[in-house]
N, C-alpha and C. Protein backbone atom coordinates (compact mmCIF):
# COMPACT_ATOMS: atom_id res chain seq x y z
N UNK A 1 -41.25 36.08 -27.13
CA UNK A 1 -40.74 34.80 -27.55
C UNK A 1 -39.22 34.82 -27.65
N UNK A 2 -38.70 35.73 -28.12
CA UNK A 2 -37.26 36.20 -28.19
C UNK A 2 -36.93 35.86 -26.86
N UNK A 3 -36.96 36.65 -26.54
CA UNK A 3 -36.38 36.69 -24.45
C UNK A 3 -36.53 35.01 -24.44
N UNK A 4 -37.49 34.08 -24.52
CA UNK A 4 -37.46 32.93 -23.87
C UNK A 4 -36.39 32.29 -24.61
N UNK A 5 -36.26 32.18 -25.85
CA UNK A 5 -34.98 31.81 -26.59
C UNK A 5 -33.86 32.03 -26.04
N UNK A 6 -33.97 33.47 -26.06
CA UNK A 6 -32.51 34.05 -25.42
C UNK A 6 -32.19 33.09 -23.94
N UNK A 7 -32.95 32.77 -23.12
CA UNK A 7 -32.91 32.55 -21.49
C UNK A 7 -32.43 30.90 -22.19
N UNK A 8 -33.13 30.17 -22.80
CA UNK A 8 -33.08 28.79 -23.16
C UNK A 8 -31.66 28.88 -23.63
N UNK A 9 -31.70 28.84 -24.35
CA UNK A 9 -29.79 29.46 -25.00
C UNK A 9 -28.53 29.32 -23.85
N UNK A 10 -28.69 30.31 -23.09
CA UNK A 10 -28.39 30.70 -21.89
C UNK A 10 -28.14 30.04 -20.93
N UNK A 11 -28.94 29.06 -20.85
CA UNK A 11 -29.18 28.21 -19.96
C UNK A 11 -28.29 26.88 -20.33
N UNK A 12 -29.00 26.87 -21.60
CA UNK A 12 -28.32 25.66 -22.36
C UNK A 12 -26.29 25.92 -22.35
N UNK A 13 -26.21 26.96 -22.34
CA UNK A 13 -24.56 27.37 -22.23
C UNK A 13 -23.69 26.89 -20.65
N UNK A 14 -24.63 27.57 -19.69
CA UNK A 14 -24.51 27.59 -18.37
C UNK A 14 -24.62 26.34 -17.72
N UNK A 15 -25.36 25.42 -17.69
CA UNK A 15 -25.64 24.45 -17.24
C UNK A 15 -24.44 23.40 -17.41
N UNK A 16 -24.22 23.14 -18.71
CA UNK A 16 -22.89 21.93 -18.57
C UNK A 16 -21.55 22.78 -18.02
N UNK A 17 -21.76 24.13 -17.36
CA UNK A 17 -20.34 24.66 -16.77
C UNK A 17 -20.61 24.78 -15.48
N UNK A 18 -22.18 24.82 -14.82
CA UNK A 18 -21.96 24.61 -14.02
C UNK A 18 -22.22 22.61 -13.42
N UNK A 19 -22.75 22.03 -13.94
CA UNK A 19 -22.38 20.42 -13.80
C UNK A 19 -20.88 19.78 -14.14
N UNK A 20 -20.33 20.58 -14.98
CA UNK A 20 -18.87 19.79 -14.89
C UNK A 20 -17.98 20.69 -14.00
N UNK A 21 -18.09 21.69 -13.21
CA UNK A 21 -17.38 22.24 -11.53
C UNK A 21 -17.67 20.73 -10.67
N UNK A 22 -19.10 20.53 -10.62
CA UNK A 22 -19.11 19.93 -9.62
C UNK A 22 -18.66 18.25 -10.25
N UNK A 23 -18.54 17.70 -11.21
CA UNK A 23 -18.12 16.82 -11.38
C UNK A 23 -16.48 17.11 -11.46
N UNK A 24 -15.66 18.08 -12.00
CA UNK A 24 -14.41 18.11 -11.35
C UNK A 24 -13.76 18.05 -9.72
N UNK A 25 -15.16 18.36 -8.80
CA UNK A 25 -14.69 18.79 -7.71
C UNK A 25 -15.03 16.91 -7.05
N UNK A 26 -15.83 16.16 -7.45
CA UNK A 26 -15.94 14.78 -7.74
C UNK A 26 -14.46 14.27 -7.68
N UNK A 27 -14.29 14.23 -9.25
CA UNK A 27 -13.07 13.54 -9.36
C UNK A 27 -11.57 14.39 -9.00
N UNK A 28 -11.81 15.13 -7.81
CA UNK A 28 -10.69 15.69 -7.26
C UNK A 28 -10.71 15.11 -5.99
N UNK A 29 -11.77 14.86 -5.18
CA UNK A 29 -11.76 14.02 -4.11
C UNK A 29 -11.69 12.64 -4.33
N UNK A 30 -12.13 12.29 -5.20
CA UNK A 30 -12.31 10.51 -5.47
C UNK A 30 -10.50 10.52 -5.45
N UNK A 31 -9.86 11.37 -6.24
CA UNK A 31 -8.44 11.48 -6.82
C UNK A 31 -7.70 11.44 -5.37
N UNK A 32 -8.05 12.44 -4.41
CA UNK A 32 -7.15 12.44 -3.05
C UNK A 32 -7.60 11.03 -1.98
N UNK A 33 -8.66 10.76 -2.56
CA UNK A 33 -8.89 8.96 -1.47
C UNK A 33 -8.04 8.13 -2.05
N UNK A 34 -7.64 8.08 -3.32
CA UNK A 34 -7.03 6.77 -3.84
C UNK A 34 -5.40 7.54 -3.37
N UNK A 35 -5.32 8.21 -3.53
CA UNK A 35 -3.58 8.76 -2.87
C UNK A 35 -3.75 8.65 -0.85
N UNK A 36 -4.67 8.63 -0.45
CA UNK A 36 -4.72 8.40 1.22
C UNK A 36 -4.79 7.23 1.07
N UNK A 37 -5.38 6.33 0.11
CA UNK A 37 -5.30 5.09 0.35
C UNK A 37 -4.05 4.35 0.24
N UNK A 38 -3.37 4.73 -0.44
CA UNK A 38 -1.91 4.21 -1.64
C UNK A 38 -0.71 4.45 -0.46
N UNK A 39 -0.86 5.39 0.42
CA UNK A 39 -0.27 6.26 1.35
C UNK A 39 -0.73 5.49 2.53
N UNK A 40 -1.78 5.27 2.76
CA UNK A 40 -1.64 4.13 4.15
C UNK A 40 -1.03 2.94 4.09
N UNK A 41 -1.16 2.30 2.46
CA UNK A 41 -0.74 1.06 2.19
C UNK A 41 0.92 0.69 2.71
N UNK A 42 1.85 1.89 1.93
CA UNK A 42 2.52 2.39 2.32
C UNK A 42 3.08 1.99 3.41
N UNK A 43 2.37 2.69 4.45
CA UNK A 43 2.74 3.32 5.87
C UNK A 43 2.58 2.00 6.00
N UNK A 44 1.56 0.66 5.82
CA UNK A 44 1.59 -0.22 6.37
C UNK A 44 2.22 -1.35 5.97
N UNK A 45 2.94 -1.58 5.01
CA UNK A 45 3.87 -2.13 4.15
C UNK A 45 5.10 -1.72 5.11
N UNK A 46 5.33 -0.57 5.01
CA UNK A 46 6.72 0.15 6.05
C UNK A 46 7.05 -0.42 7.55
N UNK A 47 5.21 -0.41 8.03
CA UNK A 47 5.64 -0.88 9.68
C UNK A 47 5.61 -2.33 9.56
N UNK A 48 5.50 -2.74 8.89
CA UNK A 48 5.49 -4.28 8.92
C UNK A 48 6.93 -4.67 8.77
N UNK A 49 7.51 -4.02 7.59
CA UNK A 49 9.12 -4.12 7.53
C UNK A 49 9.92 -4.00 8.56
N UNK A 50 9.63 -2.96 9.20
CA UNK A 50 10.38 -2.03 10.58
C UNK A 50 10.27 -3.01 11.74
N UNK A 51 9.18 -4.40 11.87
CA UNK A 51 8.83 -4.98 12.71
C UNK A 51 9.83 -6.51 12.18
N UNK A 52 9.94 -6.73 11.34
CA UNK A 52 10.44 -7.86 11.37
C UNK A 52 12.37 -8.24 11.89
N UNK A 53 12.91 -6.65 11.70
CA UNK A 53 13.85 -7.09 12.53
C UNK A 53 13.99 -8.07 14.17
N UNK A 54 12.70 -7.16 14.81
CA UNK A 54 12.65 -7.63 16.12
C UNK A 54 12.43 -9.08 16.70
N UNK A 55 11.30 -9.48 15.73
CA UNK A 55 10.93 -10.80 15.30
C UNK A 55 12.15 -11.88 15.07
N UNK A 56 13.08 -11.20 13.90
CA UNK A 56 14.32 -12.09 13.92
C UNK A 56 15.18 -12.58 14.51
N UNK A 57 15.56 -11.06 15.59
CA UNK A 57 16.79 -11.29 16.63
C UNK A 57 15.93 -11.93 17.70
N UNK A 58 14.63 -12.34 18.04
CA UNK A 58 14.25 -13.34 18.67
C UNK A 58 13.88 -14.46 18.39
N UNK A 59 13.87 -15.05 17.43
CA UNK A 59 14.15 -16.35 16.56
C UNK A 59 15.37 -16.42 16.81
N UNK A 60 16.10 -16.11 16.45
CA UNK A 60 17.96 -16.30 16.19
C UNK A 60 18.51 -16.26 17.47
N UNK A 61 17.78 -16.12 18.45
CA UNK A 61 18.87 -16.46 19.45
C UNK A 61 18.33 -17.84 19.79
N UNK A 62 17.71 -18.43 19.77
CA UNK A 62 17.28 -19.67 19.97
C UNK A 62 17.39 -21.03 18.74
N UNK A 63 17.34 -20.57 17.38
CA UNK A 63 17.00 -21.65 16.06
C UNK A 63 18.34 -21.16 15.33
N UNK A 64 19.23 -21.20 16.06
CA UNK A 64 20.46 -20.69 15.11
C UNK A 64 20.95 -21.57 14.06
N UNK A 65 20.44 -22.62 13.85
CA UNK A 65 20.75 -23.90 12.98
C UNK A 65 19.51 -23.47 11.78
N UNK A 66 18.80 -22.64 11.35
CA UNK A 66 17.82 -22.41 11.00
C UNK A 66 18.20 -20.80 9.60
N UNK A 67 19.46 -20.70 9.42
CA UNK A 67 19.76 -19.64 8.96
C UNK A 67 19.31 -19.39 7.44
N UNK A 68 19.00 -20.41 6.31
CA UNK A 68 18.27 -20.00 5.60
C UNK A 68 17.09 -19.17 5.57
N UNK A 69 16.68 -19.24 7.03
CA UNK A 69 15.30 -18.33 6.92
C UNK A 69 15.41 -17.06 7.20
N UNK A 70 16.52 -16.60 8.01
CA UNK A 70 17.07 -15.71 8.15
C UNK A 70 17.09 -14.59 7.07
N UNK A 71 17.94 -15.83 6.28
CA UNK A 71 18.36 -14.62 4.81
C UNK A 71 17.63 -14.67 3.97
N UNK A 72 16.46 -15.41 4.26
CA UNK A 72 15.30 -15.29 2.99
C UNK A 72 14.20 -14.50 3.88
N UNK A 73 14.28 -14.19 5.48
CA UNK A 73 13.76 -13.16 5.78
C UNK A 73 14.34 -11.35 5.04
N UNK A 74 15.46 -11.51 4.96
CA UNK A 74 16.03 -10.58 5.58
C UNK A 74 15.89 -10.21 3.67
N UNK A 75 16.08 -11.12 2.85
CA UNK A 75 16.20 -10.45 1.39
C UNK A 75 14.77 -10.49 1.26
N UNK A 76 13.77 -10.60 1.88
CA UNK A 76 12.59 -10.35 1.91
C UNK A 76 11.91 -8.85 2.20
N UNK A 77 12.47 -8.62 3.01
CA UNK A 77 12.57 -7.01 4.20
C UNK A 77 13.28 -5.75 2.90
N UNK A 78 14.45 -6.85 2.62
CA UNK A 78 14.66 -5.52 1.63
C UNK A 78 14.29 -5.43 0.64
N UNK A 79 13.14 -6.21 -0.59
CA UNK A 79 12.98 -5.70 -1.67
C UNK A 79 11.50 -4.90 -1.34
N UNK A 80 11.03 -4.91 -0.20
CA UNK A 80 9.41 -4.94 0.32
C UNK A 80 10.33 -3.27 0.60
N UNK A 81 11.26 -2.77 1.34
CA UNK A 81 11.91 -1.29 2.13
C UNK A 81 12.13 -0.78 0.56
N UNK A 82 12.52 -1.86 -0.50
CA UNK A 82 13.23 -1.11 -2.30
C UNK A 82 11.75 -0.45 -2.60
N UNK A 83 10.93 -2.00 -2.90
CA UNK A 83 9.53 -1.82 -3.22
C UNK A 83 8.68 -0.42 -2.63
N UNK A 84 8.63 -0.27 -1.54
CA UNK A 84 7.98 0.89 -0.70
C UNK A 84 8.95 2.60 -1.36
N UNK A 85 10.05 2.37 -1.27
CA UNK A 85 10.75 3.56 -1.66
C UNK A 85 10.43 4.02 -3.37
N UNK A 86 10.20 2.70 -4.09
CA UNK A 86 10.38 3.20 -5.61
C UNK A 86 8.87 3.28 -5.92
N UNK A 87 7.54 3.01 -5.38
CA UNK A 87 6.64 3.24 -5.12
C UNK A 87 5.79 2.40 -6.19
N UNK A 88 6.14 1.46 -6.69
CA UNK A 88 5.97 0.73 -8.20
C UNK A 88 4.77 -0.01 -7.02
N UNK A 89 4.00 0.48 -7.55
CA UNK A 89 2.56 -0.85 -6.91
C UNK A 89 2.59 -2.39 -6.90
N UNK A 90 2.96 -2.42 -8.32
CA UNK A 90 3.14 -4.17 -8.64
C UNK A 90 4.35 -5.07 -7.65
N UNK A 91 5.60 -4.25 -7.96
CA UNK A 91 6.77 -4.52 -7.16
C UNK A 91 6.21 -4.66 -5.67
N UNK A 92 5.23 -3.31 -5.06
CA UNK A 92 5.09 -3.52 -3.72
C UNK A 92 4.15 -5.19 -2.94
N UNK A 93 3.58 -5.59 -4.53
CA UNK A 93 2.83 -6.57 -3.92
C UNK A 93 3.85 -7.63 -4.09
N UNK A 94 4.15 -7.51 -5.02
CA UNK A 94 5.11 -9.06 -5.16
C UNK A 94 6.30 -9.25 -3.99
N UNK A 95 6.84 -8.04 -3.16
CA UNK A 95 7.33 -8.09 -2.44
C UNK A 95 6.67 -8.19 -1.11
N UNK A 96 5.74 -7.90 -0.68
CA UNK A 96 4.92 -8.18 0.16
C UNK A 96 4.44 -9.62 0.07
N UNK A 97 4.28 -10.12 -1.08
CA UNK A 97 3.76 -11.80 -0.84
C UNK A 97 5.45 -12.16 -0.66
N UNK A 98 5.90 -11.78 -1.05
CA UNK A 98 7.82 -12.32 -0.60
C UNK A 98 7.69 -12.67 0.79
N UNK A 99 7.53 -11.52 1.40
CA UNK A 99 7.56 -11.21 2.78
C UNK A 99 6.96 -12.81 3.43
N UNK A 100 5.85 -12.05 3.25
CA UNK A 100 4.80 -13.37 3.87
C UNK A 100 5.05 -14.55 4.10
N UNK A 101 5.54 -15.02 2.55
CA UNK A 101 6.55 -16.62 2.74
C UNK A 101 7.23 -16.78 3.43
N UNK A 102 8.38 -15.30 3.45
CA UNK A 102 9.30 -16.07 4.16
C UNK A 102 9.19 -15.84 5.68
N UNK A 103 8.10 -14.90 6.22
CA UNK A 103 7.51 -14.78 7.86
C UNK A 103 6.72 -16.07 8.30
N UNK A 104 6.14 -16.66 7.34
CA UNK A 104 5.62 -17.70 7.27
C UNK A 104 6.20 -19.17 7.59
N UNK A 105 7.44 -19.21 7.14
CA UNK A 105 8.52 -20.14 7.35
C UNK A 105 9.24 -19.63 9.18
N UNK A 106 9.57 -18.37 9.08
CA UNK A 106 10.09 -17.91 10.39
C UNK A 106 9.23 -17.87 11.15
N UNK A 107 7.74 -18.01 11.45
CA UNK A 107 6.69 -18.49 12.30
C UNK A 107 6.56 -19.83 12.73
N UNK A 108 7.32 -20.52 11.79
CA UNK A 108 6.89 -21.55 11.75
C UNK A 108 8.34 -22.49 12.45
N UNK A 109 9.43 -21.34 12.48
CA UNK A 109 10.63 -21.99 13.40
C UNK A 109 9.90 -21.47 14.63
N UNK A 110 9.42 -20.36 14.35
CA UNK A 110 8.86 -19.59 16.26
C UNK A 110 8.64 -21.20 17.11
N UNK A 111 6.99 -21.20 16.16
CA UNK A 111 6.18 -22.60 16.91
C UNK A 111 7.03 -23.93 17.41
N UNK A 112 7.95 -23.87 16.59
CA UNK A 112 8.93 -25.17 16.85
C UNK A 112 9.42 -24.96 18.50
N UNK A 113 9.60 -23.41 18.37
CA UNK A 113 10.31 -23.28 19.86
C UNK A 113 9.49 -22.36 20.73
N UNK A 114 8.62 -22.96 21.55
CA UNK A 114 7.65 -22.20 22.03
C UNK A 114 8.19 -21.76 23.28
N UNK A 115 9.22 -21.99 23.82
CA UNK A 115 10.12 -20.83 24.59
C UNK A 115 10.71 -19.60 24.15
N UNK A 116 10.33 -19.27 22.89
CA UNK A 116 10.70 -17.89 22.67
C UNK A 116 9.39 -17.27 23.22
């Protein structure tokens, strides 16, 4: 009867050390998806920035009467390049809906001139 005590005991010791390995090894991967995720966001926040120069200097050679949008592109680009560098999540969205507006408005000179 001893011995089975002893093993129960034993067991009872062993068991929550070996269930919380594998629940650390859990929340060590769950931990590296939300950083690949945060990290693509990133990357895709970045190429979107990197793209709107090109976008501009082809608007602007055509809607040059149109320059508010310009600079509400362009102070758009940079708090979204601040936002991405200082890595503040909140900042990155609020600058990203920045963006949007003001690509939104500069889409919307595009359509005006459908010879670009």
């Amino acid at each position: 009867m001893r011995t089975h005590t002893s093993r129960l005991a034993l067991l009872a010791v062993l068991l929550p050390l070996f269930t919380g390995g594998c629940g650390y090894n859990t929340l060590q991967t769950l931990d590296e998806q939300v950083n690949k995720a945060e990290a693509d966001i990133q990357t895709q926040l970045q190429r979107r920035a990197d793209l709107v120069p090109n976008l501009v200097a082809t608007v602007k050679g055509v809607a040059a009467q149109e320059s508010t949008i310009y600079v509400g592109v362009a102070e758009a680009r940079s708090r979204l390049t601040g936002a991405i560098q200082g890595g503040n999540i909140e900042e990155m969205a609020a600058a990203n809906s920045a963006m949007g507006g003001a690509l939104t408005r500069l889409l919307a000179v595009a359509e005006a001139y459908p010879e670009l």
